[in-house]
C-alpha atoms as a PDB file:
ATOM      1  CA  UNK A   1    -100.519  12.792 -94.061  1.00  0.00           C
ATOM      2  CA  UNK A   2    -103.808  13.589 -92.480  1.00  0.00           C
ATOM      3  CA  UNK A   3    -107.095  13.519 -94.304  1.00  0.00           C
ATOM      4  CA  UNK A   4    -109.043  15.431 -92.203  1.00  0.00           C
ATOM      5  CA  UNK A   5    -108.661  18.485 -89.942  1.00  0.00           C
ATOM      6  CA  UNK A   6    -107.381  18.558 -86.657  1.00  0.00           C
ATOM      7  CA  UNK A   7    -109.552  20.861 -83.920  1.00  0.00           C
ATOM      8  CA  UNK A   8    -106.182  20.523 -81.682  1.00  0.00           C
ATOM      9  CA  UNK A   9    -103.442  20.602 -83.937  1.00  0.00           C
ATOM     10  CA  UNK A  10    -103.177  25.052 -83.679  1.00  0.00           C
ATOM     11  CA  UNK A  11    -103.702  24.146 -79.849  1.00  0.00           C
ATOM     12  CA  UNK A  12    -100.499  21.923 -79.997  1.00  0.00           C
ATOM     13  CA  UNK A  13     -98.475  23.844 -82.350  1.00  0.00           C
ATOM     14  CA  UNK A  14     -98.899  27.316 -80.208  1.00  0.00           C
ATOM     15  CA  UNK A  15     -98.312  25.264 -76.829  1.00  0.00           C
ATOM     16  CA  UNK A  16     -95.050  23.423 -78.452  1.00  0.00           C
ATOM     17  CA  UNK A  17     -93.993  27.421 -79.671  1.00  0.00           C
ATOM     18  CA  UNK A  18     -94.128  28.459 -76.000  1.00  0.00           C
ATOM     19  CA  UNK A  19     -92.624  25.558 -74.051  1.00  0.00           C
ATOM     20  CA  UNK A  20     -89.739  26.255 -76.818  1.00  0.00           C
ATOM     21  CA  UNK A  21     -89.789  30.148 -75.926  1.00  0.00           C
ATOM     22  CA  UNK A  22     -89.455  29.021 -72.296  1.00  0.00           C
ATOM     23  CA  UNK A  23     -87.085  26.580 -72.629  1.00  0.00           C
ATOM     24  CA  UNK A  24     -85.068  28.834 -74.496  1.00  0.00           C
ATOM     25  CA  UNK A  25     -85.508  31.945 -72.257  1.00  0.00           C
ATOM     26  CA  UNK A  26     -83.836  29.733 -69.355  1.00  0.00           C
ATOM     27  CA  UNK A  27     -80.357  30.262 -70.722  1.00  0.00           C
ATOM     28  CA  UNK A  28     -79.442  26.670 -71.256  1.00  0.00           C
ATOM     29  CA  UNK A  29     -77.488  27.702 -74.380  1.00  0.00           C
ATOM     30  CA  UNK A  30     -78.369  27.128 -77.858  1.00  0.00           C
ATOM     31  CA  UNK A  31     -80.022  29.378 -79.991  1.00  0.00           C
ATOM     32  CA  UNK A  32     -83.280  31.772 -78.982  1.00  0.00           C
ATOM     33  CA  UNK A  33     -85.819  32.711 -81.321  1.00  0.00           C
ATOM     34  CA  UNK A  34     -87.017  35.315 -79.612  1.00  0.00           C
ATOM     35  CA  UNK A  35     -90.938  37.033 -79.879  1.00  0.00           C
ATOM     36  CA  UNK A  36     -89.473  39.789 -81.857  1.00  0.00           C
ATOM     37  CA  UNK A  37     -87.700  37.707 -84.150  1.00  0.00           C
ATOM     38  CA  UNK A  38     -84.019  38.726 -82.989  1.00  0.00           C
ATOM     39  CA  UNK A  39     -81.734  35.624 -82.646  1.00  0.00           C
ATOM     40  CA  UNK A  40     -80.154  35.319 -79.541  1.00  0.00           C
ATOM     41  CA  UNK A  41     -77.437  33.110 -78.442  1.00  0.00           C
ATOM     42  CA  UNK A  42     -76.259  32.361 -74.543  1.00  0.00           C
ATOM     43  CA  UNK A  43     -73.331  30.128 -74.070  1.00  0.00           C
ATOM     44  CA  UNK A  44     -72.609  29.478 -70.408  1.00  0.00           C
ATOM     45  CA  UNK A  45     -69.178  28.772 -69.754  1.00  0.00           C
ATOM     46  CA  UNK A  46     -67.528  27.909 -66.393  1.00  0.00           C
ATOM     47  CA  UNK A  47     -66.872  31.396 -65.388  1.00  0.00           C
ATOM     48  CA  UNK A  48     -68.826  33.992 -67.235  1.00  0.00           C
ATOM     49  CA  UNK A  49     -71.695  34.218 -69.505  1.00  0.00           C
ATOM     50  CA  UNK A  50     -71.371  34.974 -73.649  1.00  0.00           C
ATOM     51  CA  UNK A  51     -74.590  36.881 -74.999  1.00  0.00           C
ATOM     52  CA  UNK A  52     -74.584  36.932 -78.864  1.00  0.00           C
ATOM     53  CA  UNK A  53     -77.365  39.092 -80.233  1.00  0.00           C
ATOM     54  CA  UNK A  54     -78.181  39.422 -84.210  1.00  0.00           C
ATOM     55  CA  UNK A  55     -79.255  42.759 -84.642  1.00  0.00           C
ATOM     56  CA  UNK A  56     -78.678  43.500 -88.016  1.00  0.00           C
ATOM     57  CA  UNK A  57     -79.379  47.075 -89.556  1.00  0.00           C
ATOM     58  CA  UNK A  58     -78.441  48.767 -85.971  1.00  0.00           C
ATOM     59  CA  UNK A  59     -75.650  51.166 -85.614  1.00  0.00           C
ATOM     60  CA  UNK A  60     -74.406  50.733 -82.391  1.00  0.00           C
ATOM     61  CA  UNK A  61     -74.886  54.635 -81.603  1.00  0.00           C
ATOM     62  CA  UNK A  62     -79.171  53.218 -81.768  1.00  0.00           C
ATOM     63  CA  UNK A  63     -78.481  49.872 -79.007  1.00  0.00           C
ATOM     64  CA  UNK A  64     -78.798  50.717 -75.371  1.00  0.00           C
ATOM     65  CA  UNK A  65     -77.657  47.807 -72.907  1.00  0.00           C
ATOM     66  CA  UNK A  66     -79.116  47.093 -69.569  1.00  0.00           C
ATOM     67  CA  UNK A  67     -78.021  44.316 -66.980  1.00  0.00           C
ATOM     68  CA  UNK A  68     -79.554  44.203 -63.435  1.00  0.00           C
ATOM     69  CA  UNK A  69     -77.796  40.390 -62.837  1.00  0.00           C
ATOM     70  CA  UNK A  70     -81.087  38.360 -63.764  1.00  0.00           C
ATOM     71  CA  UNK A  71     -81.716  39.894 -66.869  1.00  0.00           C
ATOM     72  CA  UNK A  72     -80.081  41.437 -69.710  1.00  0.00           C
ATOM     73  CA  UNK A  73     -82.277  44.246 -71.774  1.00  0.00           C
ATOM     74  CA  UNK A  74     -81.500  45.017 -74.515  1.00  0.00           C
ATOM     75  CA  UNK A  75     -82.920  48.241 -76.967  1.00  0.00           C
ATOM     76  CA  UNK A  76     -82.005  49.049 -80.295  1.00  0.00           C
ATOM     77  CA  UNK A  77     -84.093  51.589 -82.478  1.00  0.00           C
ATOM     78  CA  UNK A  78     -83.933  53.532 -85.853  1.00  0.00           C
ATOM     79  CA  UNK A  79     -86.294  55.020 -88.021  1.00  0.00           C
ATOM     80  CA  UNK A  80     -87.185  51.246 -89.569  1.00  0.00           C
ATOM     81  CA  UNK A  81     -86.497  49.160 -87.163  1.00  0.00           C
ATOM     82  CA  UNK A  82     -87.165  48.644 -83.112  1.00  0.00           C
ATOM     83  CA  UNK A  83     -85.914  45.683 -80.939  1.00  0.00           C
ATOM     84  CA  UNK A  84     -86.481  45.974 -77.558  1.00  0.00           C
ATOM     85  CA  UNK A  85     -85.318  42.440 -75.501  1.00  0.00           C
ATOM     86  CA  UNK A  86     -85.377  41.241 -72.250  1.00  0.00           C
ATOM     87  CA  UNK A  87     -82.665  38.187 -72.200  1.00  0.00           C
ATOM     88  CA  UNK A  88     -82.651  35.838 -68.744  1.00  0.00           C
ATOM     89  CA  UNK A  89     -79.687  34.917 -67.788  1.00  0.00           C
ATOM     90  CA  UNK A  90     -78.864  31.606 -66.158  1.00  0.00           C
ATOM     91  CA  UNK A  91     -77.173  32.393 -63.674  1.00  0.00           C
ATOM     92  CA  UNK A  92     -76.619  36.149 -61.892  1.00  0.00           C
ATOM     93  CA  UNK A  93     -73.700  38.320 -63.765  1.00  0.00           C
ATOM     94  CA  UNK A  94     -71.718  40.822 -61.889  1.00  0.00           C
ATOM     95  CA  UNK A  95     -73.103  44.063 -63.881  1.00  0.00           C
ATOM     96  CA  UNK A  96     -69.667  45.989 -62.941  1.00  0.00           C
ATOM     97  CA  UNK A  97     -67.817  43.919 -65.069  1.00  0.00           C
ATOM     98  CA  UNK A  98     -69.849  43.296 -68.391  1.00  0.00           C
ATOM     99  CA  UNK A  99     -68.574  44.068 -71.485  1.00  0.00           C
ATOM    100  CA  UNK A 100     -70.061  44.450 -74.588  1.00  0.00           C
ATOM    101  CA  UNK A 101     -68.891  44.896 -78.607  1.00  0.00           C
ATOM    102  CA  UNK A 102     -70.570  45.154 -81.770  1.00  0.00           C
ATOM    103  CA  UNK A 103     -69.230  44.435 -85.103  1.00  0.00           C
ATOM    104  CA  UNK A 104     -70.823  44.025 -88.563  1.00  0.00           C
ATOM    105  CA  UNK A 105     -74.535  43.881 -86.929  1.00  0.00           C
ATOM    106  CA  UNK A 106     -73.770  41.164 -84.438  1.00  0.00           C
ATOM    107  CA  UNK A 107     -73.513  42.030 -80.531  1.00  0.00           C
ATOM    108  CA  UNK A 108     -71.607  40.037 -78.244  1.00  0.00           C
ATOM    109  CA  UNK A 109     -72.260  41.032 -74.175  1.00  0.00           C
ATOM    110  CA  UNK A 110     -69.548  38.792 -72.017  1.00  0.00           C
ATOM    111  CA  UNK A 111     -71.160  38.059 -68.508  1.00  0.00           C
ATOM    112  CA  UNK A 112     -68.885  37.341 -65.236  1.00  0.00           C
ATOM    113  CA  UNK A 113     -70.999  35.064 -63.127  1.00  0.00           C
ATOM    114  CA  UNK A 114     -71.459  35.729 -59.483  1.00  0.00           C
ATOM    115  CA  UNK A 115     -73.762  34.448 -56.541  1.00  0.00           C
ATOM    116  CA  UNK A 116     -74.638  37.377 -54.340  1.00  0.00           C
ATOM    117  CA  UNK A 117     -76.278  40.858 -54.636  1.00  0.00           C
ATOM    118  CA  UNK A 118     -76.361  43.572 -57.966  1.00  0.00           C
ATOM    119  CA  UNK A 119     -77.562  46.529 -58.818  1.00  0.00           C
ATOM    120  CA  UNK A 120     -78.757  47.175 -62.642  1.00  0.00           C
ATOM    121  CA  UNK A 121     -76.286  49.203 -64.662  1.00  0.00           C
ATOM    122  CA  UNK A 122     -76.225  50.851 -68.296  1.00  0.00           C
ATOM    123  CA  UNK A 123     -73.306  49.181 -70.364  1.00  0.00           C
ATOM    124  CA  UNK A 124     -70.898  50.908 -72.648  1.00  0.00           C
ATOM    125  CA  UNK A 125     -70.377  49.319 -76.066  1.00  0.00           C
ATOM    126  CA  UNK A 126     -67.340  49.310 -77.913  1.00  0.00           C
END
Protein backbone atom coordinates (compact mmCIF):
# COMPACT_ATOMS: atom_id res chain seq x y z
CA UNK A 1 0.00 0.00 0.00
CA UNK A 2 1.48 3.29 -0.97
CA UNK A 3 1.21 6.41 1.10
CA UNK A 4 1.92 8.82 -1.26
CA UNK A 5 1.30 9.45 -4.97
CA UNK A 6 3.14 8.14 -7.69
CA UNK A 7 4.08 10.87 -10.72
CA UNK A 8 4.88 7.50 -12.84
CA UNK A 9 2.51 5.06 -11.84
CA UNK A 10 -0.38 6.37 -14.98
CA UNK A 11 3.00 6.38 -17.07
CA UNK A 12 3.48 2.61 -16.19
CA UNK A 13 0.01 1.50 -16.16
CA UNK A 14 -0.74 3.03 -19.89
CA UNK A 15 2.79 1.61 -21.14
CA UNK A 16 1.99 -2.02 -19.46
CA UNK A 17 -1.83 -1.55 -21.40
CA UNK A 18 0.02 -1.21 -24.72
CA UNK A 19 2.88 -3.72 -24.57
CA UNK A 20 -0.30 -6.05 -23.62
CA UNK A 21 -2.29 -4.67 -26.80
CA UNK A 22 0.86 -5.53 -28.78
CA UNK A 23 1.59 -8.59 -27.45
CA UNK A 24 -1.77 -9.61 -27.99
CA UNK A 25 -2.20 -8.19 -31.55
CA UNK A 26 0.80 -10.66 -32.58
CA UNK A 27 -1.48 -13.67 -32.67
CA UNK A 28 0.31 -15.77 -30.14
CA UNK A 29 -3.08 -17.10 -28.95
CA UNK A 30 -4.82 -16.33 -25.86
CA UNK A 31 -7.33 -13.91 -25.42
CA UNK A 32 -7.32 -10.06 -27.02
CA UNK A 33 -8.83 -7.26 -25.39
CA UNK A 34 -9.07 -5.29 -28.07
CA UNK A 35 -9.30 -1.01 -28.16
CA UNK A 36 -12.92 -1.32 -28.83
CA UNK A 37 -13.59 -3.62 -26.18
CA UNK A 38 -14.52 -6.75 -28.48
CA UNK A 39 -12.85 -10.00 -27.19
CA UNK A 40 -10.97 -11.71 -29.59
CA UNK A 41 -9.51 -15.07 -29.53
CA UNK A 42 -6.67 -16.60 -32.13
CA UNK A 43 -5.67 -20.14 -31.65
CA UNK A 44 -2.94 -21.20 -34.04
CA UNK A 45 -2.99 -24.68 -34.79
CA UNK A 46 -0.58 -26.67 -37.03
CA UNK A 47 -2.42 -26.10 -40.17
CA UNK A 48 -4.87 -23.28 -40.10
CA UNK A 49 -5.76 -20.42 -37.98
CA UNK A 50 -9.20 -20.29 -35.53
CA UNK A 51 -10.49 -16.55 -35.10
CA UNK A 52 -13.17 -16.38 -32.32
CA UNK A 53 -14.77 -12.96 -32.14
CA UNK A 54 -17.48 -11.91 -29.29
CA UNK A 55 -19.72 -9.72 -30.92
CA UNK A 56 -22.69 -9.85 -29.07
CA UNK A 57 -25.94 -7.88 -30.13
CA UNK A 58 -24.89 -8.31 -34.04
CA UNK A 59 -27.05 -10.09 -36.46
CA UNK A 60 -24.91 -11.53 -38.79
CA UNK A 61 -26.85 -9.74 -41.80
CA UNK A 62 -24.80 -6.23 -39.84
CA UNK A 63 -20.86 -8.17 -39.82
CA UNK A 64 -18.85 -7.73 -42.95
CA UNK A 65 -15.53 -9.92 -43.09
CA UNK A 66 -12.35 -8.95 -44.74
CA UNK A 67 -9.02 -11.06 -45.05
CA UNK A 68 -6.09 -9.81 -47.23
CA UNK A 69 -3.62 -12.82 -45.56
CA UNK A 70 -1.95 -10.42 -42.86
CA UNK A 71 -4.93 -9.16 -41.46
CA UNK A 72 -8.37 -10.03 -40.75
CA UNK A 73 -11.05 -6.90 -40.61
CA UNK A 74 -13.67 -7.24 -39.28
CA UNK A 75 -17.11 -4.68 -39.29
CA UNK A 76 -20.19 -5.11 -37.59
CA UNK A 77 -22.79 -2.17 -37.21
CA UNK A 78 -26.46 -1.50 -36.06
CA UNK A 79 -28.27 1.33 -34.95
CA UNK A 80 -26.54 0.89 -31.17
CA UNK A 81 -23.69 -0.59 -31.71
CA UNK A 82 -20.38 -0.31 -34.18
CA UNK A 83 -17.26 -2.61 -34.10
CA UNK A 84 -14.98 -2.12 -36.63
CA UNK A 85 -11.53 -4.54 -36.07
CA UNK A 86 -8.48 -5.04 -37.64
CA UNK A 87 -7.16 -8.66 -36.27
CA UNK A 88 -3.22 -9.64 -37.26
CA UNK A 89 -2.79 -12.77 -37.98
CA UNK A 90 0.32 -14.78 -37.19
CA UNK A 91 1.01 -16.19 -39.87
CA UNK A 92 -0.45 -15.45 -43.73
CA UNK A 93 -4.02 -17.34 -44.41
CA UNK A 94 -4.98 -18.39 -47.82
CA UNK A 95 -8.13 -15.87 -48.19
CA UNK A 96 -9.75 -18.44 -50.86
CA UNK A 97 -10.34 -20.81 -48.36
CA UNK A 98 -11.62 -19.00 -45.10
CA UNK A 99 -14.62 -19.79 -43.62
CA UNK A 100 -16.58 -18.13 -41.30
CA UNK A 101 -19.96 -18.90 -38.91
CA UNK A 102 -21.82 -17.11 -36.42
CA UNK A 103 -24.00 -18.48 -33.81
CA UNK A 104 -25.64 -16.99 -30.68
CA UNK A 105 -23.37 -13.64 -30.99
CA UNK A 106 -20.06 -15.41 -31.19
CA UNK A 107 -18.04 -15.51 -34.66
CA UNK A 108 -15.68 -18.09 -35.43
CA UNK A 109 -13.38 -17.30 -38.90
CA UNK A 110 -11.16 -20.71 -39.59
CA UNK A 111 -7.81 -19.61 -41.32
CA UNK A 112 -5.74 -22.13 -43.72
CA UNK A 113 -2.16 -21.04 -43.33
CA UNK A 114 0.01 -20.53 -46.31
CA UNK A 115 3.54 -18.95 -47.13
CA UNK A 116 3.33 -17.19 -50.45
CA UNK A 117 1.25 -14.42 -52.16
CA UNK A 118 -2.83 -13.24 -51.48
CA UNK A 119 -5.06 -11.04 -52.53
CA UNK A 120 -7.77 -9.54 -49.92
CA UNK A 121 -11.21 -11.05 -50.29
CA UNK A 122 -14.82 -10.38 -48.74
CA UNK A 123 -15.95 -13.61 -46.76
CA UNK A 124 -19.35 -15.16 -46.74
CA UNK A 125 -20.77 -16.06 -43.33
CA UNK A 126 -22.89 -18.83 -42.62
Amino acid sequence: MRDFDDPFEDIFEEIQAMMGSMMGSMGDGGQIQSGSGIQTDIQELEGEMIITVDLQGFEKEEISIKCNGFVLLVNAKNIDLEVDEQIVLPKIGNSELVEAKYRNGILVVTCPKIEEGFETREIEIE
